[in-house]
PDB file of N, CA and C in Angstrom:
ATOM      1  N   UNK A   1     155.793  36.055 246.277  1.00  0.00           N
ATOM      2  CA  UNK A   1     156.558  37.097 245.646  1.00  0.00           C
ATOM      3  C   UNK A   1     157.896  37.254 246.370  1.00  0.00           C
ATOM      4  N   UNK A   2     158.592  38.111 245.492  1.00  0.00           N
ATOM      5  CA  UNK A   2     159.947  38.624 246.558  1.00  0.00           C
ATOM      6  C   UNK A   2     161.253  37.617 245.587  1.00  0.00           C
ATOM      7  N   UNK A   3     162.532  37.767 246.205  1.00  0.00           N
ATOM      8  CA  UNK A   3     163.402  37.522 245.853  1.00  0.00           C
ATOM      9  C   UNK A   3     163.911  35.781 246.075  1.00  0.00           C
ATOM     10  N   UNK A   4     163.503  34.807 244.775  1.00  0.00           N
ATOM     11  CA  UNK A   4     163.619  33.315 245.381  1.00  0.00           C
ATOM     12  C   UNK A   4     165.310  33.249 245.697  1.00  0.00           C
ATOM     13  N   UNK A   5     165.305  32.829 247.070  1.00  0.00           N
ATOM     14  CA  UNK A   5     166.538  32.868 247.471  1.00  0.00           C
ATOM     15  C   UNK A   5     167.845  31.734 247.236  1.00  0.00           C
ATOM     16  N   UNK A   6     166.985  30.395 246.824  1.00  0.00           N
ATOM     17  CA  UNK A   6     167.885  29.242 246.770  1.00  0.00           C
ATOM     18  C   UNK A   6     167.685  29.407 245.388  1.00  0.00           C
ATOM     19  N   UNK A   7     167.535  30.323 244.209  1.00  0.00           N
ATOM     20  CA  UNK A   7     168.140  30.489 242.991  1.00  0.00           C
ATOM     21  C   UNK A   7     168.751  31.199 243.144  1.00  0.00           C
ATOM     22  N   UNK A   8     168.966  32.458 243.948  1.00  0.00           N
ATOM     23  CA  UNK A   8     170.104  33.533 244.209  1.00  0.00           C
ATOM     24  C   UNK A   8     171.429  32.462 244.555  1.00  0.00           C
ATOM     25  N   UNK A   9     171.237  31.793 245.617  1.00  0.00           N
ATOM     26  CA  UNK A   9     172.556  30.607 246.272  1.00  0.00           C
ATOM     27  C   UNK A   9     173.040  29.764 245.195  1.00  0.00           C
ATOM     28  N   UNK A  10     172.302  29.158 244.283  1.00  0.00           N
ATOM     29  CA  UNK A  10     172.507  28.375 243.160  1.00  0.00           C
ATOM     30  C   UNK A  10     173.219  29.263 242.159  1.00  0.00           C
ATOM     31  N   UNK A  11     172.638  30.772 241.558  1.00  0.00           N
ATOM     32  CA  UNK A  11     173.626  31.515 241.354  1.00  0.00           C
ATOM     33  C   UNK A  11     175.538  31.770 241.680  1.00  0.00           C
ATOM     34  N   UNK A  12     175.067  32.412 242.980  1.00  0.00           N
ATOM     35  CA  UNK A  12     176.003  32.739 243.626  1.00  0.00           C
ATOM     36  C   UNK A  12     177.026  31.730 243.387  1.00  0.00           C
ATOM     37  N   UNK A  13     176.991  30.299 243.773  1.00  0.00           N
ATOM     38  CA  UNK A  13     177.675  29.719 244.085  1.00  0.00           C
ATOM     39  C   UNK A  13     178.228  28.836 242.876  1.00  0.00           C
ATOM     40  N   UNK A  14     177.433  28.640 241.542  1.00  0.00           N
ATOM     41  CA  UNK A  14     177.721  28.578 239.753  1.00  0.00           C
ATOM     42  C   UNK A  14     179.044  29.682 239.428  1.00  0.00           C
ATOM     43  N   UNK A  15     178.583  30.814 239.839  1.00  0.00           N
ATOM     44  CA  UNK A  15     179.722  31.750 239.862  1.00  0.00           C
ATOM     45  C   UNK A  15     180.993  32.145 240.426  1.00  0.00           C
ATOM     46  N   UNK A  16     180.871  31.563 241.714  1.00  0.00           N
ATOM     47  CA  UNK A  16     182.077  31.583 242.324  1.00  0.00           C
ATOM     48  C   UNK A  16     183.002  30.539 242.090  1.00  0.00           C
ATOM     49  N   UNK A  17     181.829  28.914 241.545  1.00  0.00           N
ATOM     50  CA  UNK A  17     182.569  27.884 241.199  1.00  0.00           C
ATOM     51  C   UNK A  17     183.556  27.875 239.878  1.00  0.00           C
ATOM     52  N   UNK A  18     182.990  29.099 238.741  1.00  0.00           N
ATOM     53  CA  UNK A  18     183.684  29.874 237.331  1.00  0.00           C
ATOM     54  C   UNK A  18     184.659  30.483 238.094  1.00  0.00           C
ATOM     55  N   UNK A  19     183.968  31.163 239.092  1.00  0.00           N
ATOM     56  CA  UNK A  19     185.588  32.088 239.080  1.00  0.00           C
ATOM     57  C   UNK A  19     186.911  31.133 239.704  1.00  0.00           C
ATOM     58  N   UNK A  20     186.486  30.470 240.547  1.00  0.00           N
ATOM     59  CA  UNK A  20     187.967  29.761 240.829  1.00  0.00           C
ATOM     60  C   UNK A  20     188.546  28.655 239.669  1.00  0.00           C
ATOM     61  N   UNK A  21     187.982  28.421 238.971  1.00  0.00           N
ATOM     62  CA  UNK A  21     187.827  27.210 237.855  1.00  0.00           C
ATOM     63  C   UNK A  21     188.926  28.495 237.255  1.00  0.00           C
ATOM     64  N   UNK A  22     188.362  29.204 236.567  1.00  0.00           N
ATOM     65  CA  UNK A  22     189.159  30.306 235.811  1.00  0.00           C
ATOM     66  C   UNK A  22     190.602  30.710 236.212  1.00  0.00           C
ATOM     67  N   UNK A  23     190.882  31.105 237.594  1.00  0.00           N
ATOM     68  CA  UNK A  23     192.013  31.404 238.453  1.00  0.00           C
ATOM     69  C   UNK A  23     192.731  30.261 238.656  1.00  0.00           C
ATOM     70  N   UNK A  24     192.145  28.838 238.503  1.00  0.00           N
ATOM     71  CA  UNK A  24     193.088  27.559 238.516  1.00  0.00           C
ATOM     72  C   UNK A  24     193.451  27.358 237.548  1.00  0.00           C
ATOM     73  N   UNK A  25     192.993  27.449 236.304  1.00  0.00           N
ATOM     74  CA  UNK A  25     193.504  27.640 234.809  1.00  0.00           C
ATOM     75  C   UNK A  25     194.853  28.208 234.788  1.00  0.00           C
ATOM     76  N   UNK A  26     194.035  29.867 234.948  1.00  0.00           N
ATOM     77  CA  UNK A  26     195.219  30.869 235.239  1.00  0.00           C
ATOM     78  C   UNK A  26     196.725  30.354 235.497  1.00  0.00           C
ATOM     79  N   UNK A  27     196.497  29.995 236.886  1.00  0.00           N
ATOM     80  CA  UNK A  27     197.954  29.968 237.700  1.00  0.00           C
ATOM     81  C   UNK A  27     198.322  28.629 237.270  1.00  0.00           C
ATOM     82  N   UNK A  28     197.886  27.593 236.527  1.00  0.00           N
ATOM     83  CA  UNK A  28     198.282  26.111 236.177  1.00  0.00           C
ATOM     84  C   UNK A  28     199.183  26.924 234.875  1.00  0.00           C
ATOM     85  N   UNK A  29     198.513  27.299 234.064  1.00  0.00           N
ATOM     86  CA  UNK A  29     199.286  28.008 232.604  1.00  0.00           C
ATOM     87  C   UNK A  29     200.227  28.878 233.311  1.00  0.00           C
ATOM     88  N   UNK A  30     200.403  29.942 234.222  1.00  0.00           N
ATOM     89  CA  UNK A  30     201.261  30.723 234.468  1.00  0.00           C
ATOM     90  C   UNK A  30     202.632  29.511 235.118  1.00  0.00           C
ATOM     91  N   UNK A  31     201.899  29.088 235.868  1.00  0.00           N
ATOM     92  CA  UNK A  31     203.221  28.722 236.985  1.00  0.00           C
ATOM     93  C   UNK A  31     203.300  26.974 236.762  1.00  0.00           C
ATOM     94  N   UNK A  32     202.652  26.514 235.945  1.00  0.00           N
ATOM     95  CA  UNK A  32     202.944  24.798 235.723  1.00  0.00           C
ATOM     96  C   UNK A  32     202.393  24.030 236.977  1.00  0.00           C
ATOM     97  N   UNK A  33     202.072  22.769 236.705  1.00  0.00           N
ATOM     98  CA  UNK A  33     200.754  22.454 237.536  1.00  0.00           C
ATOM     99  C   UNK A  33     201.986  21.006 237.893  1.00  0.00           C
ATOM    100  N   UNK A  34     201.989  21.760 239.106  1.00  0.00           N
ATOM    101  CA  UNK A  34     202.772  20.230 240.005  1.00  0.00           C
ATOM    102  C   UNK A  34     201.885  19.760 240.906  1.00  0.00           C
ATOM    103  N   UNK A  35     203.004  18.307 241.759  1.00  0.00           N
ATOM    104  CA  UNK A  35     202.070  18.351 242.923  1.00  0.00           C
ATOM    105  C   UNK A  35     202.335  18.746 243.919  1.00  0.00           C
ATOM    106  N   UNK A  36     203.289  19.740 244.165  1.00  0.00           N
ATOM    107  CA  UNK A  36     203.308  20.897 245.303  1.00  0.00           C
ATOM    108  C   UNK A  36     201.900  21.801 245.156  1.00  0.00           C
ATOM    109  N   UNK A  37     201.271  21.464 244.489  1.00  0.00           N
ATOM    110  CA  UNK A  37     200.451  22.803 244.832  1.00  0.00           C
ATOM    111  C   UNK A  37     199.187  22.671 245.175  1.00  0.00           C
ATOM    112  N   UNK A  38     199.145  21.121 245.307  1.00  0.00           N
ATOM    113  CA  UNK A  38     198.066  20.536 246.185  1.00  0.00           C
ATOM    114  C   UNK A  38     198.387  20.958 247.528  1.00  0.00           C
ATOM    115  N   UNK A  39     199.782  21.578 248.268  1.00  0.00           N
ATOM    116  CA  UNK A  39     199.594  22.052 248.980  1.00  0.00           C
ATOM    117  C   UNK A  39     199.366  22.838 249.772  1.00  0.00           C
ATOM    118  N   UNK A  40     199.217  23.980 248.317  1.00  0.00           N
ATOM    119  CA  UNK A  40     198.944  25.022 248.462  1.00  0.00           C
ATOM    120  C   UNK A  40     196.978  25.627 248.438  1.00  0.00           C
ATOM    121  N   UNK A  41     196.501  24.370 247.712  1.00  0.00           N
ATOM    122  CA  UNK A  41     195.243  24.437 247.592  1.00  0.00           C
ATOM    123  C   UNK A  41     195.209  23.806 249.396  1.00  0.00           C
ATOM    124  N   UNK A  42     195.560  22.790 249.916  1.00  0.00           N
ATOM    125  CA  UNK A  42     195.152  22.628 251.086  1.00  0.00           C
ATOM    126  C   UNK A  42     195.490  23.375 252.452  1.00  0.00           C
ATOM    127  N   UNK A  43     196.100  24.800 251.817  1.00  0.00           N
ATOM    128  CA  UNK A  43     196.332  25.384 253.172  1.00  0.00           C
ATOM    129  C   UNK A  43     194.886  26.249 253.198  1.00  0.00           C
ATOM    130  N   UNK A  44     193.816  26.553 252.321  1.00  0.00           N
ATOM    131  CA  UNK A  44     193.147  27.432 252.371  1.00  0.00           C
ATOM    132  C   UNK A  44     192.294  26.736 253.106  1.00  0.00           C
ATOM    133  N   UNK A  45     191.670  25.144 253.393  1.00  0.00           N
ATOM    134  CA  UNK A  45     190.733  24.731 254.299  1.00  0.00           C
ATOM    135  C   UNK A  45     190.439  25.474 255.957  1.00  0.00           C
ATOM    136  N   UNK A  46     192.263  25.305 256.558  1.00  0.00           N
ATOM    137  CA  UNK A  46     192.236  25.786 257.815  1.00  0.00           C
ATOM    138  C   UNK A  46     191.607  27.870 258.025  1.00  0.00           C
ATOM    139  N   UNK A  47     191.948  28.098 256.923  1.00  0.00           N
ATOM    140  CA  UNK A  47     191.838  29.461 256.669  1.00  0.00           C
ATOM    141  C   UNK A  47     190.598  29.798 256.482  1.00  0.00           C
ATOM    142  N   UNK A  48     189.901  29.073 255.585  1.00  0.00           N
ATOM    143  CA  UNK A  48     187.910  29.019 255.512  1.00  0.00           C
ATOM    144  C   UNK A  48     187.591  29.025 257.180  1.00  0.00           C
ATOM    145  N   UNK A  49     187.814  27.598 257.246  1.00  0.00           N
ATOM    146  CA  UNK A  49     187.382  27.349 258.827  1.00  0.00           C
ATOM    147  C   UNK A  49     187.521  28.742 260.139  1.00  0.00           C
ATOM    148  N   UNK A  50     188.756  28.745 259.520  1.00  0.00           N
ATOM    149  CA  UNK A  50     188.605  29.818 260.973  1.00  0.00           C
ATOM    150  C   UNK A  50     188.427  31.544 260.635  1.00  0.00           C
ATOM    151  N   UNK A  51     188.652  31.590 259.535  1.00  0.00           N
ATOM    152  CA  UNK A  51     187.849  33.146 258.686  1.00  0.00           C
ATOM    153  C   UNK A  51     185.410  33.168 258.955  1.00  0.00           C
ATOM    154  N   UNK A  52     185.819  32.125 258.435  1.00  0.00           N
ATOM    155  CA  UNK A  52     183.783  31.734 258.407  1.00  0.00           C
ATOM    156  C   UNK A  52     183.798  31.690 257.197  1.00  0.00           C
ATOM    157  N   UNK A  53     182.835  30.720 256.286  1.00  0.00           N
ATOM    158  CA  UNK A  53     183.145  30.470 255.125  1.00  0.00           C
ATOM    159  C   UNK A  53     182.330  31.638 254.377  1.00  0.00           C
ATOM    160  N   UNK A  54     181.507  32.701 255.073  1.00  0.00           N
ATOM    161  CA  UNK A  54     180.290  33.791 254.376  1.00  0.00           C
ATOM    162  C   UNK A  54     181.343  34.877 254.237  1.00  0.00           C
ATOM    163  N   UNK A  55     182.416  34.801 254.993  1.00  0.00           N
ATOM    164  CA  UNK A  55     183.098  36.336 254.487  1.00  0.00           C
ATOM    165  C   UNK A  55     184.254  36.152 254.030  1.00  0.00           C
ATOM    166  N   UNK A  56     184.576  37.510 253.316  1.00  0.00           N
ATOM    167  CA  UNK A  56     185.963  37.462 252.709  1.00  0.00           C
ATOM    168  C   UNK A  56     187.183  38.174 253.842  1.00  0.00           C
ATOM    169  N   UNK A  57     186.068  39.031 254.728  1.00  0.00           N
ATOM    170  CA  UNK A  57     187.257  39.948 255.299  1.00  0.00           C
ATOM    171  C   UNK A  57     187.544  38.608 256.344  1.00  0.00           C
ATOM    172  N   UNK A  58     186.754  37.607 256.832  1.00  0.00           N
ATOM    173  CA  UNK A  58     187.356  36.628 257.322  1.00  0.00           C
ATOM    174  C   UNK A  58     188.329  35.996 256.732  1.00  0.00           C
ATOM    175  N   UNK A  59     188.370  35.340 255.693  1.00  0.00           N
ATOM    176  CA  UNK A  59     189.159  34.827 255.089  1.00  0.00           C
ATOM    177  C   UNK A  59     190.612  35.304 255.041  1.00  0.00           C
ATOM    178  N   UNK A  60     190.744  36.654 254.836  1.00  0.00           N
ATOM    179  CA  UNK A  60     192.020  37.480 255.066  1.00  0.00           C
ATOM    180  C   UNK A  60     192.455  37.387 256.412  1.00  0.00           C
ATOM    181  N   UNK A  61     191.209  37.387 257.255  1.00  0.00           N
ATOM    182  CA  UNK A  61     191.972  37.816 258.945  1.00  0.00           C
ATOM    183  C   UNK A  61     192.979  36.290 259.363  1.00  0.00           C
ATOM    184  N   UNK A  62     191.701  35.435 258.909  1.00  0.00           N
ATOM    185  CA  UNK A  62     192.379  33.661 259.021  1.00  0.00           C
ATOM    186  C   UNK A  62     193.386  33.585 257.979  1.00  0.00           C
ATOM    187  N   UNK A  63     193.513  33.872 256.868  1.00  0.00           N
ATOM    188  CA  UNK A  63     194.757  33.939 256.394  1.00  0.00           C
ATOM    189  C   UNK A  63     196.238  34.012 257.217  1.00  0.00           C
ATOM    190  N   UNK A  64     195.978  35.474 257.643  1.00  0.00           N
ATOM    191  CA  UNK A  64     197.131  36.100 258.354  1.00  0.00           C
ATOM    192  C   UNK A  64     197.148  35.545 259.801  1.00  0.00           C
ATOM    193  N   UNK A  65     196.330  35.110 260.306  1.00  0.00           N
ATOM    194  CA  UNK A  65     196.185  33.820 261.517  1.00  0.00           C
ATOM    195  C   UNK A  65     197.139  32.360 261.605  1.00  0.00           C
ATOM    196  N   UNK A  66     196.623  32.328 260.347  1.00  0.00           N
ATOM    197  CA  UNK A  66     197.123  31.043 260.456  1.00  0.00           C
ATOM    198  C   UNK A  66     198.422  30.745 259.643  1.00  0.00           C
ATOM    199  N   UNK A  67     199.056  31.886 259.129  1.00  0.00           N
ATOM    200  CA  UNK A  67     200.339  32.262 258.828  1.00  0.00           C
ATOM    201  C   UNK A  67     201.292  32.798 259.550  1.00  0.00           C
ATOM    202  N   UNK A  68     200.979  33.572 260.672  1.00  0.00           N
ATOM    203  CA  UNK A  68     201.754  34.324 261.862  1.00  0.00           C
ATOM    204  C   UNK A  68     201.346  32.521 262.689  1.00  0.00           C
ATOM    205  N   UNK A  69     200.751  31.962 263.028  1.00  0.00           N
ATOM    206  CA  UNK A  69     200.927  31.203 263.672  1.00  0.00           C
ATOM    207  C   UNK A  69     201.748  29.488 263.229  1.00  0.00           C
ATOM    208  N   UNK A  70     201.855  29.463 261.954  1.00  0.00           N
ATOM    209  CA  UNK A  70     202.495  28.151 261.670  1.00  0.00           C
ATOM    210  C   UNK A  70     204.060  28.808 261.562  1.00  0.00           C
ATOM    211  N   UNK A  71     204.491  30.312 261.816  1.00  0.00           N
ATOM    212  CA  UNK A  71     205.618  30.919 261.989  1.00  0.00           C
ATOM    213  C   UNK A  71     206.282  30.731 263.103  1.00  0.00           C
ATOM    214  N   UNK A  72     204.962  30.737 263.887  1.00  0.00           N
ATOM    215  CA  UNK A  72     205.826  31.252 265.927  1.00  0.00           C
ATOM    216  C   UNK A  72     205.180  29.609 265.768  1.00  0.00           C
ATOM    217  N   UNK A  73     205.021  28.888 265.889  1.00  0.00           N
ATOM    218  CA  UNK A  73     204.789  27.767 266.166  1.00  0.00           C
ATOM    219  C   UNK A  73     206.303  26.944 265.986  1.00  0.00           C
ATOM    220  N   UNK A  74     206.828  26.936 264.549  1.00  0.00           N
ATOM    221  CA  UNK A  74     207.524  26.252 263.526  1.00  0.00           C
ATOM    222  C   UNK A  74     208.772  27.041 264.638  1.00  0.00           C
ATOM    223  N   UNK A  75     209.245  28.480 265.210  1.00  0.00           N
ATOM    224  CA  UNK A  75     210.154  28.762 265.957  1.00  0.00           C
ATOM    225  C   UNK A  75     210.359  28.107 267.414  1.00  0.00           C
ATOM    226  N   UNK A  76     208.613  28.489 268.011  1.00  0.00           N
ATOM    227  CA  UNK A  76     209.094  27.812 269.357  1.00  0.00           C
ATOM    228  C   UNK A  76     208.581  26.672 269.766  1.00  0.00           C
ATOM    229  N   UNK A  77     207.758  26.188 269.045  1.00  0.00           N
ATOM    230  CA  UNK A  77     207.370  24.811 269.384  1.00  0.00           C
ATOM    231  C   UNK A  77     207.817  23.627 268.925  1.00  0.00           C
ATOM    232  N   UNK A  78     208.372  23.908 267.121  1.00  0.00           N
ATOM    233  CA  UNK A  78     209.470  22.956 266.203  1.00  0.00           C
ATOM    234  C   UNK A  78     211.077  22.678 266.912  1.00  0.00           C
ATOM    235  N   UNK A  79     211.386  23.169 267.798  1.00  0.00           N
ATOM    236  CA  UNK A  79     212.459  22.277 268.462  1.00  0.00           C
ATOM    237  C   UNK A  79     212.156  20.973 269.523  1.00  0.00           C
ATOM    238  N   UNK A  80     210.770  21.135 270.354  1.00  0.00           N
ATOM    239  CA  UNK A  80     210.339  20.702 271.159  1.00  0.00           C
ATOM    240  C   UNK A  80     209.825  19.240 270.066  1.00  0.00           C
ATOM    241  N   UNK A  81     208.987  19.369 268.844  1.00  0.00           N
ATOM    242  CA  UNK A  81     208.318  18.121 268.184  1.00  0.00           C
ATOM    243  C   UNK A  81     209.289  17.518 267.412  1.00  0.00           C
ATOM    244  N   UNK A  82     210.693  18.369 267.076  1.00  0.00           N
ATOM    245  CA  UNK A  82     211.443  17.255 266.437  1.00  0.00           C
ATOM    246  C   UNK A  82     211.278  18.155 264.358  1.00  0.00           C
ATOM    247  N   UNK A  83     210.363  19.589 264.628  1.00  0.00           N
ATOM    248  CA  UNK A  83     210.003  20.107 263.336  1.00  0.00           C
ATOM    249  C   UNK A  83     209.063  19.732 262.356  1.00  0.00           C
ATOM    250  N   UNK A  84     209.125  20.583 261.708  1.00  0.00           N
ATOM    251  CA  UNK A  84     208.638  20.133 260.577  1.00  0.00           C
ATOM    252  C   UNK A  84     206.800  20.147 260.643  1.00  0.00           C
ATOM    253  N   UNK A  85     206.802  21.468 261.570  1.00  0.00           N
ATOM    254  CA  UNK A  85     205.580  21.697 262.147  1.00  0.00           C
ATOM    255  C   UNK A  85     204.591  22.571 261.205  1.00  0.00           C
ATOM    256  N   UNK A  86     204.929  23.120 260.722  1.00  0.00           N
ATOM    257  CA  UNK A  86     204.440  24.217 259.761  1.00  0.00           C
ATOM    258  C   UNK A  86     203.233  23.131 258.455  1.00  0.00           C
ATOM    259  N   UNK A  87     203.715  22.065 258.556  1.00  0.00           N
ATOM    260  CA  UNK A  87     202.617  21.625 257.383  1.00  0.00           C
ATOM    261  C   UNK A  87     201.317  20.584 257.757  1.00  0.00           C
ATOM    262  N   UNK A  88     201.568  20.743 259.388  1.00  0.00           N
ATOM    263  CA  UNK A  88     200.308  20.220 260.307  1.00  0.00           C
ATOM    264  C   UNK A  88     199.677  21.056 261.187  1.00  0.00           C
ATOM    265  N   UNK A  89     200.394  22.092 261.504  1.00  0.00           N
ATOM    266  CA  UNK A  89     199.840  23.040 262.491  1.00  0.00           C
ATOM    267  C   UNK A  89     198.573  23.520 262.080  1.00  0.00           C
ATOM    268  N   UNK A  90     198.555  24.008 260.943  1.00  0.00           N
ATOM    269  CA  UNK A  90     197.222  25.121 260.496  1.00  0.00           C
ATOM    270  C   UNK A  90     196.209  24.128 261.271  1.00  0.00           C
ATOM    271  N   UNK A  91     196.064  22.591 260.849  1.00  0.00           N
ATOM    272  CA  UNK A  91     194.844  21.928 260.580  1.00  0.00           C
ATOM    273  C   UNK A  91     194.469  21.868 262.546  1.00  0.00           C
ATOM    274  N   UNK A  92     195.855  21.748 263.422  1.00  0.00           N
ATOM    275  CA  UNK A  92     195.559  21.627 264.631  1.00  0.00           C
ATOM    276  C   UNK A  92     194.962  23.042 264.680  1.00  0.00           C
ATOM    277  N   UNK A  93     194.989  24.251 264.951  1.00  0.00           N
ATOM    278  CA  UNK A  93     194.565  25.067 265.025  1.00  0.00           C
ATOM    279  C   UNK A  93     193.059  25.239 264.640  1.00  0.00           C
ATOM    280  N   UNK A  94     193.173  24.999 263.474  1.00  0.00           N
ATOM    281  CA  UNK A  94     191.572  24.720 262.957  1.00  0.00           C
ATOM    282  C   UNK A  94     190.530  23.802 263.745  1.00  0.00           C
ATOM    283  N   UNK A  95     191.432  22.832 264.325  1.00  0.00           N
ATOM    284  CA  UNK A  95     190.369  21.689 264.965  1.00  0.00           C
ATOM    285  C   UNK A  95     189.982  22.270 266.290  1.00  0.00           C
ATOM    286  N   UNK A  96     191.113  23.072 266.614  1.00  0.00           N
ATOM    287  CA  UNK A  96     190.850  24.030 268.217  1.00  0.00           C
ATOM    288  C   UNK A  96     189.449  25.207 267.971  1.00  0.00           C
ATOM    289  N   UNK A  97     190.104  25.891 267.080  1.00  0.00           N
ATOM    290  CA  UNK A  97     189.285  27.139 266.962  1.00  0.00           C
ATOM    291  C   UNK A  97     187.720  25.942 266.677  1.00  0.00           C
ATOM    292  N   UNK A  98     187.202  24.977 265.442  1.00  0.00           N
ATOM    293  CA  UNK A  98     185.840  24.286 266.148  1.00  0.00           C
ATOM    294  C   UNK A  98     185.432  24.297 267.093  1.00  0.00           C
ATOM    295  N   UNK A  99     186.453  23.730 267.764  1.00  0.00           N
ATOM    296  CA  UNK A  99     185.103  23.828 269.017  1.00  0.00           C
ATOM    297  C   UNK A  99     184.863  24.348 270.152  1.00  0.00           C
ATOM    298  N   UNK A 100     185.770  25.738 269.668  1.00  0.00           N
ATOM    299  CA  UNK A 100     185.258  26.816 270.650  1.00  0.00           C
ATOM    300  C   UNK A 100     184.007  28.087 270.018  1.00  0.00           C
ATOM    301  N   UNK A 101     184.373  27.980 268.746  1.00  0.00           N
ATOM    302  CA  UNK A 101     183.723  29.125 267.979  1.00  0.00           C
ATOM    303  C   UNK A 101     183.897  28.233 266.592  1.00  0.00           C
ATOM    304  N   UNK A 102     182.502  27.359 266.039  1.00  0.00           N
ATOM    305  CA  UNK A 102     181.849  26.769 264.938  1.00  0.00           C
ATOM    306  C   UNK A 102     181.711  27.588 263.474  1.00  0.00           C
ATOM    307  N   UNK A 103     181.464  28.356 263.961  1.00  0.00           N
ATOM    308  CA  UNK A 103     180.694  29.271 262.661  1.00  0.00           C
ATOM    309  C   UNK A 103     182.063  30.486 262.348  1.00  0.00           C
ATOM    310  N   UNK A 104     182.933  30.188 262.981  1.00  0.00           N
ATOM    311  CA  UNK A 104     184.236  31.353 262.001  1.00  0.00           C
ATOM    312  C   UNK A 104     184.484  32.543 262.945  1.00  0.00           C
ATOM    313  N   UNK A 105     185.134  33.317 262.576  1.00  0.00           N
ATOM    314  CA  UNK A 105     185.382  34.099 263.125  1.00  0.00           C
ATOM    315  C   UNK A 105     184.313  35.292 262.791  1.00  0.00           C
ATOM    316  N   UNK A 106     183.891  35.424 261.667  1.00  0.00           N
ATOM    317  CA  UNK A 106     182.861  36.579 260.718  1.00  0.00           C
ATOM    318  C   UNK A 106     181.636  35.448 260.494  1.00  0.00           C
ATOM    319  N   UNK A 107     181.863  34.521 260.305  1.00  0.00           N
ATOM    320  CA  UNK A 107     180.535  33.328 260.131  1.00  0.00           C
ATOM    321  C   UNK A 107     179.303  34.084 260.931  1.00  0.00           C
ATOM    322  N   UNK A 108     178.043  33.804 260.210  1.00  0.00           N
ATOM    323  CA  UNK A 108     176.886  33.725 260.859  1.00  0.00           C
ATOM    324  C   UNK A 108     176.513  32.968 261.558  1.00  0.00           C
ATOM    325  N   UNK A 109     176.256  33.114 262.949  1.00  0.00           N
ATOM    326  CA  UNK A 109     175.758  31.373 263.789  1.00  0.00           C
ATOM    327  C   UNK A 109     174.454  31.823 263.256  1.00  0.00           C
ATOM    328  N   UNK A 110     174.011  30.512 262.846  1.00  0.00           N
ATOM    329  CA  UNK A 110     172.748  30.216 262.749  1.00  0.00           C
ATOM    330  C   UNK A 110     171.539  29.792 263.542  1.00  0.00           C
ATOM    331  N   UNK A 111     170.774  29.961 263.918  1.00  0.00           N
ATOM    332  CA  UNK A 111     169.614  29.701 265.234  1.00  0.00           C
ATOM    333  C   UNK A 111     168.394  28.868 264.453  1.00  0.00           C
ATOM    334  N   UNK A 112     168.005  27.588 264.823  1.00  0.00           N
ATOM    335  CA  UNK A 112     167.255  27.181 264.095  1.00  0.00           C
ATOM    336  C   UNK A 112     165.947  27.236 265.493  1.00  0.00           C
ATOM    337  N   UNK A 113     165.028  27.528 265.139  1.00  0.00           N
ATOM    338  CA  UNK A 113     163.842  27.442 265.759  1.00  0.00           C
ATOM    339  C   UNK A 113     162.539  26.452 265.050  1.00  0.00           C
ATOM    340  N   UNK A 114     162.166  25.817 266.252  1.00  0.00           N
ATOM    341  CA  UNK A 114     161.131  24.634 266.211  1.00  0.00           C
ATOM    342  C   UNK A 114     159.394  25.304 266.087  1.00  0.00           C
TER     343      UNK A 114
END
């Protein structure tokens, strides 16, 4: 008895896959579907990663993380690399924050027991 949980996840995740399907529609009809905006779909990876992929208020905090930082980066570190730092930084950041803290900033670590 009780609540089957990997049909709740199969749910959940049917639905969230509509809702962004829907919102890519959206903004393709609103704003015309180039290929700039593949780069805009690939800034949200570094932002999952270091938000935790279970929350949203993560997602916002890594948002604004990793936007204040490809800023002060792109000021004081883009004279030193020669520039043009802002469209590699997020992902370095992301690879840092791994492997100090895996599971996100809001992420659940998970504990598996034997």
């Amino acid at each position: 008895m009780g609540i089957p949980l990997q049909h709740i996840w199969t749910i959940v995740w049917a639905v969230a896959g509509f809702v962004a399907l829907v919102a890519g529609v959206m903004w393709g009809v609103r704003n015309g579907v180039q290929y700039a905006l593949t780069f805009t779909a690939l800034k949200a990876l570094p932002v999952l990663i270091l938000g935790g992929f279970e929350s949203i208020a993560g997602a916002i905090i890594g948002g604004l993380i990793i936007g204040a930082s490809e800023k002060v980066a792109e000021v004081y570190l883009g004279p030193f690399v020669g520039g043009g730092i802002e469209s590699w930084f997020a992902y370095v950041v992301a690879l840092l924050f791994l492997l100090v803290r895996p599971e996100g900033l809001f992420g659940e670590k998970h504990i598996d027991r034997v």
